[in-house]
PDB file of N, CA and C in Angstrom:
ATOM      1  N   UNK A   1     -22.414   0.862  10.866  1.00  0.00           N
ATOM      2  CA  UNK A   1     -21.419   0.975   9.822  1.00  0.00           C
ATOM      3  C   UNK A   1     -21.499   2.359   9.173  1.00  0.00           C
ATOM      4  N   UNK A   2     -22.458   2.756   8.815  1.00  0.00           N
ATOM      5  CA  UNK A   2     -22.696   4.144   8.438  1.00  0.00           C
ATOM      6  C   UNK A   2     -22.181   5.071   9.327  1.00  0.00           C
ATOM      7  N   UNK A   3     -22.619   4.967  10.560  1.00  0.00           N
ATOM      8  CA  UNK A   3     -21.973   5.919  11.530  1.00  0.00           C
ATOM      9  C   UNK A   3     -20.176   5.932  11.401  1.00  0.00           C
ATOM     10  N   UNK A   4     -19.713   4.735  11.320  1.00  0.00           N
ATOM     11  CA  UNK A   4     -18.073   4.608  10.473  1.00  0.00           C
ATOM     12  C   UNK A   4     -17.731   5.155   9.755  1.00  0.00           C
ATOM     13  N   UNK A   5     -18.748   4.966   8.662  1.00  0.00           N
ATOM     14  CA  UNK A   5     -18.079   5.999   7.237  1.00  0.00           C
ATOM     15  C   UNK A   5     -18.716   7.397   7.576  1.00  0.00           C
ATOM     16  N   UNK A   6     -19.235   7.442   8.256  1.00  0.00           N
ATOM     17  CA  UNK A   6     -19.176   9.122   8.282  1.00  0.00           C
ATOM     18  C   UNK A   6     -18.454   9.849   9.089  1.00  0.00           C
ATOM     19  N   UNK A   7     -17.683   9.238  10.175  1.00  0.00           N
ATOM     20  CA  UNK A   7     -16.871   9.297  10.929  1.00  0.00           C
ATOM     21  C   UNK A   7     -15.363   9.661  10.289  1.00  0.00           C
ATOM     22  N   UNK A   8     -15.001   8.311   9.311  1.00  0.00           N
ATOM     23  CA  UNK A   8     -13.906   8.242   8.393  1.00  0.00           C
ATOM     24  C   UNK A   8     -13.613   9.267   7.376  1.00  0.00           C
ATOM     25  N   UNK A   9     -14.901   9.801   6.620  1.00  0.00           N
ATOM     26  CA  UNK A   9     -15.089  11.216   6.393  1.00  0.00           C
ATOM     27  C   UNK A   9     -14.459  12.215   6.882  1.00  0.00           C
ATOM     28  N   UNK A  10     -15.070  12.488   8.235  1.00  0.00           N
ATOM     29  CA  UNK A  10     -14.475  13.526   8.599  1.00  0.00           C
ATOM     30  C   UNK A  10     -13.265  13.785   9.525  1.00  0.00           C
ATOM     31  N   UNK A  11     -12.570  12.107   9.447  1.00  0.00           N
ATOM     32  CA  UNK A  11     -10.907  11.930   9.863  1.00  0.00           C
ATOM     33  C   UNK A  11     -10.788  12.419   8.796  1.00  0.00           C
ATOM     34  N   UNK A  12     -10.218  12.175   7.491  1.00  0.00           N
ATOM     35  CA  UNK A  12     -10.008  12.536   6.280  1.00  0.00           C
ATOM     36  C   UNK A  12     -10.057  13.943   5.837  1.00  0.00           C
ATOM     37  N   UNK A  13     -10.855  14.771   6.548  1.00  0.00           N
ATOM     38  CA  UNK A  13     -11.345  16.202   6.299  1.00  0.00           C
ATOM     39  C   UNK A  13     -10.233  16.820   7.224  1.00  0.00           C
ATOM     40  N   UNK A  14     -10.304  16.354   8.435  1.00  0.00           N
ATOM     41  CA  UNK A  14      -9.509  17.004   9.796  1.00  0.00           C
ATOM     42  C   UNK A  14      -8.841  16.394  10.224  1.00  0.00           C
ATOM     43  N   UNK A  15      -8.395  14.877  10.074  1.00  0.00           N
ATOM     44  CA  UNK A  15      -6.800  14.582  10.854  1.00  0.00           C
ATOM     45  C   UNK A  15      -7.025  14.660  11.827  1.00  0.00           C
ATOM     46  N   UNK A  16      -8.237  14.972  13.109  1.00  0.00           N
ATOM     47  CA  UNK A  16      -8.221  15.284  14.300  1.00  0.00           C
ATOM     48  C   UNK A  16      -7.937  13.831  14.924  1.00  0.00           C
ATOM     49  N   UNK A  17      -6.728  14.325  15.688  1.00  0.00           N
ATOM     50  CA  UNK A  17      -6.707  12.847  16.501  1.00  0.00           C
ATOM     51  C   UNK A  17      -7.446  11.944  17.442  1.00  0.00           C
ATOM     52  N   UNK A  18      -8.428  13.309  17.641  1.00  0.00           N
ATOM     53  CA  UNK A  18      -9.224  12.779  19.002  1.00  0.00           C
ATOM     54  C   UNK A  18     -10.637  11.896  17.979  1.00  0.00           C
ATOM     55  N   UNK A  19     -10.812  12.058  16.878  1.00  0.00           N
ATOM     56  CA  UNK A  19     -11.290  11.611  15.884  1.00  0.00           C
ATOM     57  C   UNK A  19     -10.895  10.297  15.476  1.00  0.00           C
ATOM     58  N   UNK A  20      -9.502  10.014  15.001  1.00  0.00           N
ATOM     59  CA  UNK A  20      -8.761   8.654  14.621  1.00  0.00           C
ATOM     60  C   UNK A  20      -9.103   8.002  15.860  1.00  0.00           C
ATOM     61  N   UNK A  21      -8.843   8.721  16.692  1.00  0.00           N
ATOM     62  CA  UNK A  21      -9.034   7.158  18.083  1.00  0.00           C
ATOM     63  C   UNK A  21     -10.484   7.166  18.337  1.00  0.00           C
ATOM     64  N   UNK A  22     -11.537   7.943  18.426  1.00  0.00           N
ATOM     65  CA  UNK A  22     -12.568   7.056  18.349  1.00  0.00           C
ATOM     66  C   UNK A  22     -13.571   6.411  17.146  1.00  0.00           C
ATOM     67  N   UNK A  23     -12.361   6.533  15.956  1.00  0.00           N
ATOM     68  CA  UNK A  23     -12.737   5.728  14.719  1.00  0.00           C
ATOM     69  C   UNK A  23     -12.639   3.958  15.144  1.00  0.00           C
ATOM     70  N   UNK A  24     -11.390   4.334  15.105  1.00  0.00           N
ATOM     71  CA  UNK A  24     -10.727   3.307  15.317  1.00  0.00           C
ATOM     72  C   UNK A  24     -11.357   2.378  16.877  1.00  0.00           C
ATOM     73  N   UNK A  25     -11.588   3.035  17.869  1.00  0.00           N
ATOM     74  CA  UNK A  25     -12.263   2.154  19.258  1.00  0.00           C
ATOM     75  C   UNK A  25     -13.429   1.604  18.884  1.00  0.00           C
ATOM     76  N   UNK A  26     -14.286   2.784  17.562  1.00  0.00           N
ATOM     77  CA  UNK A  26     -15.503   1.943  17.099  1.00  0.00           C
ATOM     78  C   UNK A  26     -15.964   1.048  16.458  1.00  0.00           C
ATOM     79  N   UNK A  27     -14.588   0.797  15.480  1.00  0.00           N
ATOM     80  CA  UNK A  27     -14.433   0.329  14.691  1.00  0.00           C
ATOM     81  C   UNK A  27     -13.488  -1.358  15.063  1.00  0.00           C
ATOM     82  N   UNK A  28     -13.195  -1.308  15.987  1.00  0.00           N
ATOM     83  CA  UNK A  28     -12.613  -2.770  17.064  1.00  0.00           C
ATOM     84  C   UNK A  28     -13.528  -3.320  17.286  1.00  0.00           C
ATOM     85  N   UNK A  29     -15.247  -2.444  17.681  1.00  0.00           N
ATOM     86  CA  UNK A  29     -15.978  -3.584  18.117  1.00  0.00           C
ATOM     87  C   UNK A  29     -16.827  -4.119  16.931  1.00  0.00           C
ATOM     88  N   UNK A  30     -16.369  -3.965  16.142  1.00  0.00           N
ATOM     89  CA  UNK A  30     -16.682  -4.976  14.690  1.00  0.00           C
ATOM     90  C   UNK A  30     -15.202  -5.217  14.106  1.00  0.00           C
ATOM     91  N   UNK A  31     -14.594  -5.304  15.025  1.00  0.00           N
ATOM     92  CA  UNK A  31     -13.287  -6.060  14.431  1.00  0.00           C
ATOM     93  C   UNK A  31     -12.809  -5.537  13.254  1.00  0.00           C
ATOM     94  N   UNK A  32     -12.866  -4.244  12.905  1.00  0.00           N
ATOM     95  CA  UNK A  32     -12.431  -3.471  11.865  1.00  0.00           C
ATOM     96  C   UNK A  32     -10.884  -2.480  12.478  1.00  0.00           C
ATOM     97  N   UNK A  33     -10.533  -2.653  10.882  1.00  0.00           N
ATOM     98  CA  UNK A  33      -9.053  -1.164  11.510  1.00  0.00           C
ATOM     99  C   UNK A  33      -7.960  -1.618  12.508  1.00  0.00           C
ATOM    100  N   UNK A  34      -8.248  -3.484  12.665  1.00  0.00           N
ATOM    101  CA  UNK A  34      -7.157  -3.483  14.003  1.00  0.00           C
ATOM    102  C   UNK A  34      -5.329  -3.884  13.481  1.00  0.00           C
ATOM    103  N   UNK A  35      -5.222  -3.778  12.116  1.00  0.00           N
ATOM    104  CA  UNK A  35      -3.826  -3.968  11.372  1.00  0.00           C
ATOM    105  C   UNK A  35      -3.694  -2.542  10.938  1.00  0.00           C
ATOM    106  N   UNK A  36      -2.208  -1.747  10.941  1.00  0.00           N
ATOM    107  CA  UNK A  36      -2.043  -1.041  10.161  1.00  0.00           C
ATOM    108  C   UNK A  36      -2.328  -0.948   9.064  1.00  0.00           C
ATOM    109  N   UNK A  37      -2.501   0.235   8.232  1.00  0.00           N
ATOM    110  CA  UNK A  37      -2.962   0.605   6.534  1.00  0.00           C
ATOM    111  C   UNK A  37      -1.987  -0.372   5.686  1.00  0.00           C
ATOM    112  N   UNK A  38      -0.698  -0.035   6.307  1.00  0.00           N
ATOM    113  CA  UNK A  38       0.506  -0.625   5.057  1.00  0.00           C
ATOM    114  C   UNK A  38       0.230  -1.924   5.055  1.00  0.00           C
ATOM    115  N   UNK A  39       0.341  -2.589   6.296  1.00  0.00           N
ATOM    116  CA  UNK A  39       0.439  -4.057   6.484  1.00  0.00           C
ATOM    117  C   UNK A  39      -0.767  -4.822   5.823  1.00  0.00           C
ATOM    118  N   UNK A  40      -2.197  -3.780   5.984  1.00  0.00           N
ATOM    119  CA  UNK A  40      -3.175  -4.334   5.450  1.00  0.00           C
ATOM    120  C   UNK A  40      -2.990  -4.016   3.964  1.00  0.00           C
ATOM    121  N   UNK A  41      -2.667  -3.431   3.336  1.00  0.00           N
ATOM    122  CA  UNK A  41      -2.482  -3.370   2.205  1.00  0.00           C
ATOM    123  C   UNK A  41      -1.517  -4.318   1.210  1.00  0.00           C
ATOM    124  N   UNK A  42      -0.695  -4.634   2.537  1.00  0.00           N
ATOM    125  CA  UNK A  42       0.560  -5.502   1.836  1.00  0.00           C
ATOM    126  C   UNK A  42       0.289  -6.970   2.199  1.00  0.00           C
ATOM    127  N   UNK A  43      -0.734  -7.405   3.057  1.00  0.00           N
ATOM    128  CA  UNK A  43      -1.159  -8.517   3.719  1.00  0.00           C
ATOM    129  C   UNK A  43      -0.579  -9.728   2.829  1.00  0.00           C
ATOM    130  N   UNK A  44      -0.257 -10.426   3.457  1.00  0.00           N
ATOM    131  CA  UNK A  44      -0.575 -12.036   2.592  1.00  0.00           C
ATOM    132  C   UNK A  44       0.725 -11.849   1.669  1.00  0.00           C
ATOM    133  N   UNK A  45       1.096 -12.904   0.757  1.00  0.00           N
ATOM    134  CA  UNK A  45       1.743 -12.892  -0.415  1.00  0.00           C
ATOM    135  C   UNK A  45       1.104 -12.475  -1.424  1.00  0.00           C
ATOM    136  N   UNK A  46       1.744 -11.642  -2.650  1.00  0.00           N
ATOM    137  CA  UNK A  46       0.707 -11.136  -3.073  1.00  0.00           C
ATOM    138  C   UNK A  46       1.606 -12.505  -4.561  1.00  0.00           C
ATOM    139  N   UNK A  47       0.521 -13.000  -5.129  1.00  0.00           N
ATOM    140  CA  UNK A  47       0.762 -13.705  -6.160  1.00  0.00           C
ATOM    141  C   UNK A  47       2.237 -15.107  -5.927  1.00  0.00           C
ATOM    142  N   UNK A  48       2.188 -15.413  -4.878  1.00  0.00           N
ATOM    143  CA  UNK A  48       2.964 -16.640  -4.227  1.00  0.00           C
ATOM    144  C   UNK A  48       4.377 -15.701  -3.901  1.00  0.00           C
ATOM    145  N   UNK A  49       4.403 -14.107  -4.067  1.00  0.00           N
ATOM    146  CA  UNK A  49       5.778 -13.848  -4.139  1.00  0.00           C
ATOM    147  C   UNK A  49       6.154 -12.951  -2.661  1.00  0.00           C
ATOM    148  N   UNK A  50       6.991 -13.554  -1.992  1.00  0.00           N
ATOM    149  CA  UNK A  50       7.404 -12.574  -0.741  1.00  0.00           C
ATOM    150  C   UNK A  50       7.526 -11.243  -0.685  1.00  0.00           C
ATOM    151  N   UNK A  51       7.722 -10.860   0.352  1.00  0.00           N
ATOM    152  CA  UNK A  51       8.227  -8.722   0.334  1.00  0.00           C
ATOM    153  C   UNK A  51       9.438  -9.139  -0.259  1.00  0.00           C
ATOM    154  N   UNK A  52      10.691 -10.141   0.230  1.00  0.00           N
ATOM    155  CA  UNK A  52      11.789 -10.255  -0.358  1.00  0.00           C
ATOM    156  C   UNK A  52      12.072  -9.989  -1.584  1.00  0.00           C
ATOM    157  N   UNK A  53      10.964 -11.203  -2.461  1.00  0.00           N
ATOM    158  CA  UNK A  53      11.232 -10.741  -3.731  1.00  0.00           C
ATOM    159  C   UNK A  53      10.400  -9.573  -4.463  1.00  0.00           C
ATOM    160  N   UNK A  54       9.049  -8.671  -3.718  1.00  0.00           N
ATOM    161  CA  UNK A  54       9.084  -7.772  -4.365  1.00  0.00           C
ATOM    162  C   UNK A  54      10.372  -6.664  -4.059  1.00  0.00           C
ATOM    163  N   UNK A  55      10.631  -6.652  -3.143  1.00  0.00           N
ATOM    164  CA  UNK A  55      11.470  -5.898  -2.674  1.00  0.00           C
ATOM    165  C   UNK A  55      12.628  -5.878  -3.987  1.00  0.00           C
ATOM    166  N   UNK A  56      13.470  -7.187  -4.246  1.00  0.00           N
ATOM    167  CA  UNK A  56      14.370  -7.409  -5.069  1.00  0.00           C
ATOM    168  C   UNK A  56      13.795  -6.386  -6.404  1.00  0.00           C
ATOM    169  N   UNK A  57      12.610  -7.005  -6.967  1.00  0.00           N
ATOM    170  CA  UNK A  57      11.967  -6.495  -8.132  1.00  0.00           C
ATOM    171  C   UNK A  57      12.046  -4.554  -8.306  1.00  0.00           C
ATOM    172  N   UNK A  58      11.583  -4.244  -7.011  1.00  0.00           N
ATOM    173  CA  UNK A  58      11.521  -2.894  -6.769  1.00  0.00           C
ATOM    174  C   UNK A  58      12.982  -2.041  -7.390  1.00  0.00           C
ATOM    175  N   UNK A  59      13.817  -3.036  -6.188  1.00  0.00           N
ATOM    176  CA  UNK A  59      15.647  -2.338  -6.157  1.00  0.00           C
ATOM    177  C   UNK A  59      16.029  -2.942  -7.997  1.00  0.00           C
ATOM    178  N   UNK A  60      16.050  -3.511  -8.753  1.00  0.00           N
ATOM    179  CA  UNK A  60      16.007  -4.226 -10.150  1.00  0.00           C
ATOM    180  C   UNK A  60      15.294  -3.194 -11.065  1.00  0.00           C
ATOM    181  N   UNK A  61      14.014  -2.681 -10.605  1.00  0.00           N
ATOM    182  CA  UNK A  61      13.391  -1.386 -11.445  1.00  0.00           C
ATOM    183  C   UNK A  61      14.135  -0.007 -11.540  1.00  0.00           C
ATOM    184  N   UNK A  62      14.447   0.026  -9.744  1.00  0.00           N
ATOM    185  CA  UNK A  62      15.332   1.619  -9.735  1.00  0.00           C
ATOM    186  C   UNK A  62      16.566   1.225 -10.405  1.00  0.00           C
ATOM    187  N   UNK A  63      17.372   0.395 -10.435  1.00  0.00           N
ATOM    188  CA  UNK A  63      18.553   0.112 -11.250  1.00  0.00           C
ATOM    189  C   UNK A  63      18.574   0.354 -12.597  1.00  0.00           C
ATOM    190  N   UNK A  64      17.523   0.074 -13.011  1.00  0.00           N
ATOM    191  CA  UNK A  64      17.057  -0.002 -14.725  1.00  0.00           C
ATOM    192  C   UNK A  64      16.619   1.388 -14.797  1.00  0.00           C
ATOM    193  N   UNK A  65      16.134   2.447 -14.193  1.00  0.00           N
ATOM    194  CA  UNK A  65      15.630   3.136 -14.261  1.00  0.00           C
ATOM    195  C   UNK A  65      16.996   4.452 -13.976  1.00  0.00           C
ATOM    196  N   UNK A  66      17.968   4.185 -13.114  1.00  0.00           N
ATOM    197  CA  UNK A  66      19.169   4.968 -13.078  1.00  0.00           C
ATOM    198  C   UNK A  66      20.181   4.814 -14.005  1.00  0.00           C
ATOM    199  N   UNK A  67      19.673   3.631 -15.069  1.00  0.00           N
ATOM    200  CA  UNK A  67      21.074   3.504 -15.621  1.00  0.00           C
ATOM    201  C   UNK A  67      19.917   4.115 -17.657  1.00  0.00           C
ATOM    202  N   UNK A  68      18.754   4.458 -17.105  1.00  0.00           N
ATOM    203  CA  UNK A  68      18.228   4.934 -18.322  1.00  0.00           C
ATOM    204  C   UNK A  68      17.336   3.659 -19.158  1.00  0.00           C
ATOM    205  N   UNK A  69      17.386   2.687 -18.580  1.00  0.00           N
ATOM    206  CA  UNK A  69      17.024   1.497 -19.254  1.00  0.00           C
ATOM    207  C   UNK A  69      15.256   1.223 -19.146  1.00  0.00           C
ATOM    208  N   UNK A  70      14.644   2.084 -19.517  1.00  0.00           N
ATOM    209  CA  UNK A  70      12.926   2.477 -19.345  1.00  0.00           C
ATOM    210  C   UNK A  70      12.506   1.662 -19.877  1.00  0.00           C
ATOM    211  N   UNK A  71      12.458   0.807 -20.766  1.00  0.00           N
ATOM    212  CA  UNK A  71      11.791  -0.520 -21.334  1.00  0.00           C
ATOM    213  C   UNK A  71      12.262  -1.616 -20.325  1.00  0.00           C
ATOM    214  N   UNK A  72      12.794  -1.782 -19.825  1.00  0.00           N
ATOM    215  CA  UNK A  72      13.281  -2.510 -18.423  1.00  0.00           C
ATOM    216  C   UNK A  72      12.627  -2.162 -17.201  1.00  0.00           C
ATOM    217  N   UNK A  73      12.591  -1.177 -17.192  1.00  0.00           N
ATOM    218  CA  UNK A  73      11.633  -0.310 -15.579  1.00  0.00           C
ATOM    219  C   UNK A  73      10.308  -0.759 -15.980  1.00  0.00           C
ATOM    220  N   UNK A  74       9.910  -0.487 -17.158  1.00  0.00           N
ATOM    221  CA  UNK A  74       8.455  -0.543 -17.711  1.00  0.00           C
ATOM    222  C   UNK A  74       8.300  -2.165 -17.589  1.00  0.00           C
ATOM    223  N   UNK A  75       8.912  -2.692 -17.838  1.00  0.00           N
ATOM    224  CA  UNK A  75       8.445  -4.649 -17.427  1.00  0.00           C
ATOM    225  C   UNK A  75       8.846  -4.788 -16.992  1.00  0.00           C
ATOM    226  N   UNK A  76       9.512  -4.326 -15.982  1.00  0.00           N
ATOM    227  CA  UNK A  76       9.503  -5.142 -14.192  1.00  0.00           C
ATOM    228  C   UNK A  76       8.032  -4.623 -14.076  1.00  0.00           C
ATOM    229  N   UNK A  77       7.558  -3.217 -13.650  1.00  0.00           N
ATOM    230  CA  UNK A  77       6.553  -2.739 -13.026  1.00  0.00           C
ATOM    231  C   UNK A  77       5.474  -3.213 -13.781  1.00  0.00           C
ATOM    232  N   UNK A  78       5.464  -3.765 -14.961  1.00  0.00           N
ATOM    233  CA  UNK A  78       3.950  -4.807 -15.716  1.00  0.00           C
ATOM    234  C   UNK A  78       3.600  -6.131 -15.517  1.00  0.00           C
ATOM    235  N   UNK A  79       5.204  -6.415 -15.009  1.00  0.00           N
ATOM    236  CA  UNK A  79       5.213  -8.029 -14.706  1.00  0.00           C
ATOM    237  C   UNK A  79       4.641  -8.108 -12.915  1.00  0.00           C
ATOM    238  N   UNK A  80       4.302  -7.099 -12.437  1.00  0.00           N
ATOM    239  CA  UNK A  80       4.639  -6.858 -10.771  1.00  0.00           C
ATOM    240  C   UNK A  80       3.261  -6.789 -10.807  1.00  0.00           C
ATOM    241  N   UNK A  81       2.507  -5.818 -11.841  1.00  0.00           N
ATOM    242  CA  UNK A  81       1.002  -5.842 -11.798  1.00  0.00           C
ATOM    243  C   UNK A  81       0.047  -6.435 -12.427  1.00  0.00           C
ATOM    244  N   UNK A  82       1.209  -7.317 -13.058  1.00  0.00           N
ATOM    245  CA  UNK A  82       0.731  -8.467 -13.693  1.00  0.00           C
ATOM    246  C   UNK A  82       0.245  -9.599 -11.917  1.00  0.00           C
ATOM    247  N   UNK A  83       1.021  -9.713 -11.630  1.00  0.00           N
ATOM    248  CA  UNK A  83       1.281 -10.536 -10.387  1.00  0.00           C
ATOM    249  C   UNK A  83       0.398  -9.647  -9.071  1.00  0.00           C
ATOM    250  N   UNK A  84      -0.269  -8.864  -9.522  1.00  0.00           N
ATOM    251  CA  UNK A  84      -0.968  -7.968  -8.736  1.00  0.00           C
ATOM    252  C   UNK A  84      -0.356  -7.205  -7.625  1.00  0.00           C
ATOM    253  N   UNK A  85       0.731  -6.372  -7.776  1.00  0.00           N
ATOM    254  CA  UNK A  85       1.346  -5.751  -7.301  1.00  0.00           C
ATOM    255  C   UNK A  85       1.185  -4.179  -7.477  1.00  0.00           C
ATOM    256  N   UNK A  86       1.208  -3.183  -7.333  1.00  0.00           N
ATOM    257  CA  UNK A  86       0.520  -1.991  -7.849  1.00  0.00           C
ATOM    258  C   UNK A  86       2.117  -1.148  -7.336  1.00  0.00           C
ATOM    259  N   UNK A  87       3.063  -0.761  -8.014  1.00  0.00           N
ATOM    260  CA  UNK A  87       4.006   0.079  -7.353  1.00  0.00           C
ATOM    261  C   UNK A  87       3.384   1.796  -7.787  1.00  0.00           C
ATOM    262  N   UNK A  88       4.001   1.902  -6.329  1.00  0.00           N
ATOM    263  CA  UNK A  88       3.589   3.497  -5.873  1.00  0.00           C
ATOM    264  C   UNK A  88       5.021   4.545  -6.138  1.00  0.00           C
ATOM    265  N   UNK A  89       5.284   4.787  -6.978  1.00  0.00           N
ATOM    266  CA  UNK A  89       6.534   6.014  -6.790  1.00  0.00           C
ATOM    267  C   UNK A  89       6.403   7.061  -6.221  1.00  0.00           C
ATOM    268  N   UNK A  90       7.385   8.344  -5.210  1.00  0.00           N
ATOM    269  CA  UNK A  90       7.680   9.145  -4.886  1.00  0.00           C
ATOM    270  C   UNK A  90       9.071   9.792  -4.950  1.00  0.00           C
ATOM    271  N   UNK A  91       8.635  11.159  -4.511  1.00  0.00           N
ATOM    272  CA  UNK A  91      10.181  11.542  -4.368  1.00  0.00           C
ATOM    273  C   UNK A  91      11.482  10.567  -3.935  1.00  0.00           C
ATOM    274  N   UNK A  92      10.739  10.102  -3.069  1.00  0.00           N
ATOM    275  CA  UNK A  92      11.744   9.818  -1.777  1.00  0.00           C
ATOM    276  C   UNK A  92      12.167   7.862  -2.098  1.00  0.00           C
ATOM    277  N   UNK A  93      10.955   7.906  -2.358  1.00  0.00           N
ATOM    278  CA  UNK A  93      10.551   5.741  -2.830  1.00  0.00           C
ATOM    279  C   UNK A  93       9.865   5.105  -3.478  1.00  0.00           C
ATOM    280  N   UNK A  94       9.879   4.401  -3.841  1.00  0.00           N
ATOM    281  CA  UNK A  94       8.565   3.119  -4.396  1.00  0.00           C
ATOM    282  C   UNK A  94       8.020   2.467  -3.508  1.00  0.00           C
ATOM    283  N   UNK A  95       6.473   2.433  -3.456  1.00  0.00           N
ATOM    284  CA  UNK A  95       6.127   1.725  -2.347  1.00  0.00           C
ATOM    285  C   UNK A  95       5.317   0.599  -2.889  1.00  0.00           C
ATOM    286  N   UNK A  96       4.642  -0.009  -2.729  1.00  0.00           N
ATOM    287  CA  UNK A  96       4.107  -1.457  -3.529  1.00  0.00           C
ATOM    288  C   UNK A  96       2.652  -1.478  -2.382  1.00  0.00           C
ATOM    289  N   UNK A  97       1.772  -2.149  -2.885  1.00  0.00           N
ATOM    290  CA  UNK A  97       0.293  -2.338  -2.442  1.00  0.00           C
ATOM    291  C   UNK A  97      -0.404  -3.660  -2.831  1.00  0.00           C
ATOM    292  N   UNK A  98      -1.172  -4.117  -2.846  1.00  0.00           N
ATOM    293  CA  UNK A  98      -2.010  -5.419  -3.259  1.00  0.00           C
ATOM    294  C   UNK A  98      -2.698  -4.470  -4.148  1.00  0.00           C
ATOM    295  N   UNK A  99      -2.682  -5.115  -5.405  1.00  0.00           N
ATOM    296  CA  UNK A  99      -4.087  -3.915  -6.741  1.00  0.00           C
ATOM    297  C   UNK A  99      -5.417  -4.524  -6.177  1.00  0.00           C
TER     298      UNK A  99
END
């Protein structure tokens, strides 16, 4: 396992691909790393509630949030991490995680 995290280290440092794949081959034979990041992050329902309805919640925040309505944006996104939802903003999107 140590040999993993020091491995993961220095994916993280260098991005080298030839690196990610033998993280990752080493990391199969302890059954580690075999789901994508997002999916593992988004695994499961998070608080009984589907992607659907975070999804809804998400598109309901940017709405509130384009029409200026910030005490509205601000409790969707408290009620979401209330429900253990963690939203991620960017330029481009909101992305959501398990907290």
């Amino acid at each position: 396992v140590a040999v993993l995290f020091e491995l993961a280290n220095e994916v993280n440092k260098t991005a080298a691909p030839h690196l990610v794949s033998q993280l990752k081959s080493l990391a199969a034979t302890l059954g580690l790393l075999q789901r994508p990041a997002i999916e593992f992050l988004q695994g499961g329902s998070a608080a009984g509630m589907s992607e659907l309805q975070i999804a809804a919640q998400i598109e309901a925040r940017s709405a509130a949030k384009k029409s200026k309505n910030y005490a509205e944006s601000d409790r969707i996104r408290k009620a979401l991490l209330d429900a253990g939802i963690v939203l991620e903003d960017s330029a481009l999107d909101t992305t959501w995680r398990r907290a």
